[in-house]
N, C-alpha and C. Protein backbone atom coordinates (compact mmCIF):
# COMPACT_ATOMS: atom_id res chain seq x y z
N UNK A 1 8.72 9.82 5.81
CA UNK A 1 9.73 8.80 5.65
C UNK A 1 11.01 9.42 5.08
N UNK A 2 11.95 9.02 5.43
CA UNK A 2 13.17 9.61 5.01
C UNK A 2 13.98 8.28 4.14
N UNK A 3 13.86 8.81 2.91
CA UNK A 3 14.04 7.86 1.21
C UNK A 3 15.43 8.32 0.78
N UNK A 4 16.40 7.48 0.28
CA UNK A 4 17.17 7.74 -0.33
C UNK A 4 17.10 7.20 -2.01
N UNK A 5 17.17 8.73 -2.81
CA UNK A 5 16.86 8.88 -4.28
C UNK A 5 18.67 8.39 -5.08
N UNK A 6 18.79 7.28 -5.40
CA UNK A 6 20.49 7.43 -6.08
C UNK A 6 20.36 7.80 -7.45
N UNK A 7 21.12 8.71 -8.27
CA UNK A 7 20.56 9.12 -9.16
C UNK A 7 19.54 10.48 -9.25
N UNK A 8 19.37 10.85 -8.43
CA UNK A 8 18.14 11.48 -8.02
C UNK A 8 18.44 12.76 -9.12
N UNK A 9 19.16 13.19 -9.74
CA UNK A 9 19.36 14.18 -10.46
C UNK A 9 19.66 13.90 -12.21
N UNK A 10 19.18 12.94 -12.05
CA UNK A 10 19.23 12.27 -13.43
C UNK A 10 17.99 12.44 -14.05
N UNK A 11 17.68 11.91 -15.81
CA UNK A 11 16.20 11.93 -16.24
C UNK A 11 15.42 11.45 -15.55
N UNK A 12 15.51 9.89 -15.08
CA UNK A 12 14.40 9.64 -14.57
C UNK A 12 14.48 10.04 -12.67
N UNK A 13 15.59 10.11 -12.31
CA UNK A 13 15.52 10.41 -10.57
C UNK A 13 15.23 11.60 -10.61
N UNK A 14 15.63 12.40 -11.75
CA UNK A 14 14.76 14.04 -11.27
C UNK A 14 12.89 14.03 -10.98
N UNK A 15 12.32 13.34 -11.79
CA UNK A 15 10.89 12.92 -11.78
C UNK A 15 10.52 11.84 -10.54
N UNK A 16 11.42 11.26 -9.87
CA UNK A 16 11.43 10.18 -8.89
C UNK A 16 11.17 11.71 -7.78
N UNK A 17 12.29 12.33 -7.73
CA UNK A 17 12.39 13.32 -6.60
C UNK A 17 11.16 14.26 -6.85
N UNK A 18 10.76 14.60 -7.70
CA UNK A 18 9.38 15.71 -7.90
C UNK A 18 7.92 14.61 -7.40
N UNK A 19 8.21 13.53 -7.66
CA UNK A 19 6.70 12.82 -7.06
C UNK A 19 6.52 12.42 -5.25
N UNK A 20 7.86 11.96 -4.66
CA UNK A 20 8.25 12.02 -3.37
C UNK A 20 8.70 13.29 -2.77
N UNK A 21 9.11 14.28 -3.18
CA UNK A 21 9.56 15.19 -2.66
C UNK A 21 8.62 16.32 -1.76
N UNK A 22 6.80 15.99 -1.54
CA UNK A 22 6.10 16.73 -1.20
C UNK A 22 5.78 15.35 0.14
N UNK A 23 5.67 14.67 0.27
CA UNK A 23 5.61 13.53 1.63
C UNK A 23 6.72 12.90 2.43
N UNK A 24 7.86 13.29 1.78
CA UNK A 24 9.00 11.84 2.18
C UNK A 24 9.94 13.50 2.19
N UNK A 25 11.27 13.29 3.33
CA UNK A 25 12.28 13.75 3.33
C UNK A 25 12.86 13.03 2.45
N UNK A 26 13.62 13.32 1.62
CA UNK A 26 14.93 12.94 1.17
C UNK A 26 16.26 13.35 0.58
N UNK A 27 17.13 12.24 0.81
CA UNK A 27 18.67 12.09 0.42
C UNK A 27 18.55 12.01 -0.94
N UNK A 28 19.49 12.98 -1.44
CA UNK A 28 19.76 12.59 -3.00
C UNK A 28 21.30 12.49 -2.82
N UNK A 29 21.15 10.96 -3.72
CA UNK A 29 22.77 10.60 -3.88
C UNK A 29 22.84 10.51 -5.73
N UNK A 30 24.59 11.05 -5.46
CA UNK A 30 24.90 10.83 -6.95
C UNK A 30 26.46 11.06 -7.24
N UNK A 31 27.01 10.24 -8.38
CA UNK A 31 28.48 10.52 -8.48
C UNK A 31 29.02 11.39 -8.00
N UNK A 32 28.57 12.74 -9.04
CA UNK A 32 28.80 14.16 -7.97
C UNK A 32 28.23 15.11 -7.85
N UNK A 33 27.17 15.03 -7.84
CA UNK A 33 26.05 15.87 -6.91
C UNK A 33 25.23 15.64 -6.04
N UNK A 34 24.72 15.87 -5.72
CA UNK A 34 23.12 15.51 -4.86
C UNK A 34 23.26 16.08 -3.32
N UNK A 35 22.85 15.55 -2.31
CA UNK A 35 23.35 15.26 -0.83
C UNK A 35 24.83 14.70 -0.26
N UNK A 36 24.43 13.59 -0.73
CA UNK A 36 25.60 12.60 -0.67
C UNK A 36 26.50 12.04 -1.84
N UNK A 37 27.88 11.93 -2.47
CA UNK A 37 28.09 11.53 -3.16
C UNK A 37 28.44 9.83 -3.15
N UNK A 38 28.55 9.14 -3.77
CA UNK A 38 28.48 7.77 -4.13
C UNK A 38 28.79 7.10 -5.32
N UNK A 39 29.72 6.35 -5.38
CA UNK A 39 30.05 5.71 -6.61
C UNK A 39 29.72 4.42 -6.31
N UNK A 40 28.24 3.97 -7.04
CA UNK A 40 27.48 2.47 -7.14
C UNK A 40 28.40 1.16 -7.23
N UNK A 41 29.67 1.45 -8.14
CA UNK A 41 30.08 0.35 -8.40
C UNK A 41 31.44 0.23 -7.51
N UNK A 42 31.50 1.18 -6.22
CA UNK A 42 32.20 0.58 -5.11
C UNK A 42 31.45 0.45 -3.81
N UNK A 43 31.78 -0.87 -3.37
CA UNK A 43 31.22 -1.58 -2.11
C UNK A 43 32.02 -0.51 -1.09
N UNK A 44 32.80 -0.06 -1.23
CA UNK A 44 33.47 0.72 0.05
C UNK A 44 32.66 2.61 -0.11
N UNK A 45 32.61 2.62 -1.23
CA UNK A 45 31.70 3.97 -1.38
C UNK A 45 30.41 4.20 -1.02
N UNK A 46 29.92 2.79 -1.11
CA UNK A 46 28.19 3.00 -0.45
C UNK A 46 28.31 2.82 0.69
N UNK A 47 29.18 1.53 1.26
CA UNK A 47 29.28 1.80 2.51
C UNK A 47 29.33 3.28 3.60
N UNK A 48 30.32 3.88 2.61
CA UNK A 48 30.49 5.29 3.64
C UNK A 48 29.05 6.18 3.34
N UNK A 49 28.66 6.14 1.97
CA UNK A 49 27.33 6.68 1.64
C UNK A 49 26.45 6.27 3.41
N UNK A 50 26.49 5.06 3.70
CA UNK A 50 25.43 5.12 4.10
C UNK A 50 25.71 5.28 6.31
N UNK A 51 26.76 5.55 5.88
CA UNK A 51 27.32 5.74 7.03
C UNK A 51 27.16 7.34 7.54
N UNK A 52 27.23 7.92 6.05
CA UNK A 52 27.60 9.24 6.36
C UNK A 52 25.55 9.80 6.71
N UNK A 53 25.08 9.11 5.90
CA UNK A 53 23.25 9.44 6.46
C UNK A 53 22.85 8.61 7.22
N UNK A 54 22.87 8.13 7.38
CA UNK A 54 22.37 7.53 8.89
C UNK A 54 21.17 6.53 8.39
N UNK A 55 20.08 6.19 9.42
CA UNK A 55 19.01 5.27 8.72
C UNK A 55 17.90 5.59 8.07
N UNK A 56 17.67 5.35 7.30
CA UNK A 56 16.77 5.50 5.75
C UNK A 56 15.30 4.32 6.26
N UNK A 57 14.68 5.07 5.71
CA UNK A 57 13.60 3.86 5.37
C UNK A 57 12.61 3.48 4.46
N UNK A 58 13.41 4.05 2.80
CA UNK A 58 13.21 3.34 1.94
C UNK A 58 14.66 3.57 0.80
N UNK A 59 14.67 3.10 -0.39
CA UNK A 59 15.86 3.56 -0.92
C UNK A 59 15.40 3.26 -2.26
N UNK A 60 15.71 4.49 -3.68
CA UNK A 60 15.45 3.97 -4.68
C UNK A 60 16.28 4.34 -5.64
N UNK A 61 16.77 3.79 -6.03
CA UNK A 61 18.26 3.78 -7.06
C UNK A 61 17.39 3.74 -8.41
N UNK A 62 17.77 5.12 -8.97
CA UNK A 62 17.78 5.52 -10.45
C UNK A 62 19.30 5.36 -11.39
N UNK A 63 19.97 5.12 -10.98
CA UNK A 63 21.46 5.12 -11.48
C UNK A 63 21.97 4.42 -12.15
N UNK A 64 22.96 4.17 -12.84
CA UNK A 64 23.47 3.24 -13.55
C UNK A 64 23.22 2.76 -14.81
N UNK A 65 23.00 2.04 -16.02
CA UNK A 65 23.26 1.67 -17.04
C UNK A 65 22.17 0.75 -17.23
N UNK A 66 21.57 0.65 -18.18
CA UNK A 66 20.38 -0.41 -17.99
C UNK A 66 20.90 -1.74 -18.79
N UNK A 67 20.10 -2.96 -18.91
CA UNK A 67 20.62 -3.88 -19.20
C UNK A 67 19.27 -4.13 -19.99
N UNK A 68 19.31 -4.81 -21.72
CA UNK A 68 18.60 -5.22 -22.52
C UNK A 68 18.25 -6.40 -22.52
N UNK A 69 17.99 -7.31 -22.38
CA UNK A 69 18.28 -8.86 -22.23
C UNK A 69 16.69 -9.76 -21.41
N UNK A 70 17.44 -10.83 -21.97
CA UNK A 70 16.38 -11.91 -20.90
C UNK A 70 16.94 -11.61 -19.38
N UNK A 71 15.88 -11.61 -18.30
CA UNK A 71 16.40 -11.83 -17.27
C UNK A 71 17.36 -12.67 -16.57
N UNK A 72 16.81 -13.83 -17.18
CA UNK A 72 17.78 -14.84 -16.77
C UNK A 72 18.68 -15.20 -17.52
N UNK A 73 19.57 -14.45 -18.15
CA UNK A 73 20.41 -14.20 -18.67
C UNK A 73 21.58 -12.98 -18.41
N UNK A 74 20.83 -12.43 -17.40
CA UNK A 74 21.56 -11.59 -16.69
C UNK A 74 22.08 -12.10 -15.76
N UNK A 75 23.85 -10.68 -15.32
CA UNK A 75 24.87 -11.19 -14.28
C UNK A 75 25.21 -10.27 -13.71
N UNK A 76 25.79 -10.51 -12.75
CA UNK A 76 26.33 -9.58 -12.49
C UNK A 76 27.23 -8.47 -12.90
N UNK A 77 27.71 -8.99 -14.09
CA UNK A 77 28.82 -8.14 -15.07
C UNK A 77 27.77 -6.83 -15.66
N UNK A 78 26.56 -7.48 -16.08
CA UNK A 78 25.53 -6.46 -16.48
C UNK A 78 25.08 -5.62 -15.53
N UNK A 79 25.25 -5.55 -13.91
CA UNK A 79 24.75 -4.99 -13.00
C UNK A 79 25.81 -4.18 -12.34
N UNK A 80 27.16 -4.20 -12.96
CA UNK A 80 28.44 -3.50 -12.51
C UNK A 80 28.98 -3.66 -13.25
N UNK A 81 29.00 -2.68 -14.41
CA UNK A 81 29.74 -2.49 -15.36
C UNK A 81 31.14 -2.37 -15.06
């Protein structure tokens, strides 16, 4: 399967990529490293992200900022900083 890792070079996407990385091809995306670069919190940047690899068939985003909270108390402001 060919997986795209976002984050993939981070604490936890480095360990994401060492457990998939012996069955699954994959894309590593990240601000600025990996395969592909990508900035999460633009809609026009993933777009080209995903333009520029073609079709995937799974995707797992390590990236970004975590959020402490009740769930339902979460927004979108917490999900795009």
């Amino acid at each position: 399967m060919k997986i795209l890792v976002v984050g993939g070079k981070g604490t936890i996407g480095k360990r994401v990529v060492e457990a998939l990385s012996a069955k699954h091809d994959l894309v590593i995306g990240g601000r600025n490293t990996g395969d592909v670069t990508v900035d999460i919190s633009s809609a026009a940047s993933i777009a080209d992200m995903f333009t520029k690899i073609g079709k995937l068939d799974g995707i797992v985003c390590t990236a970004g900022t975590g959020y402490y909270g009740p769930f339902d108390e979460m927004t979108q402001d917490h999900l795009m900083p």
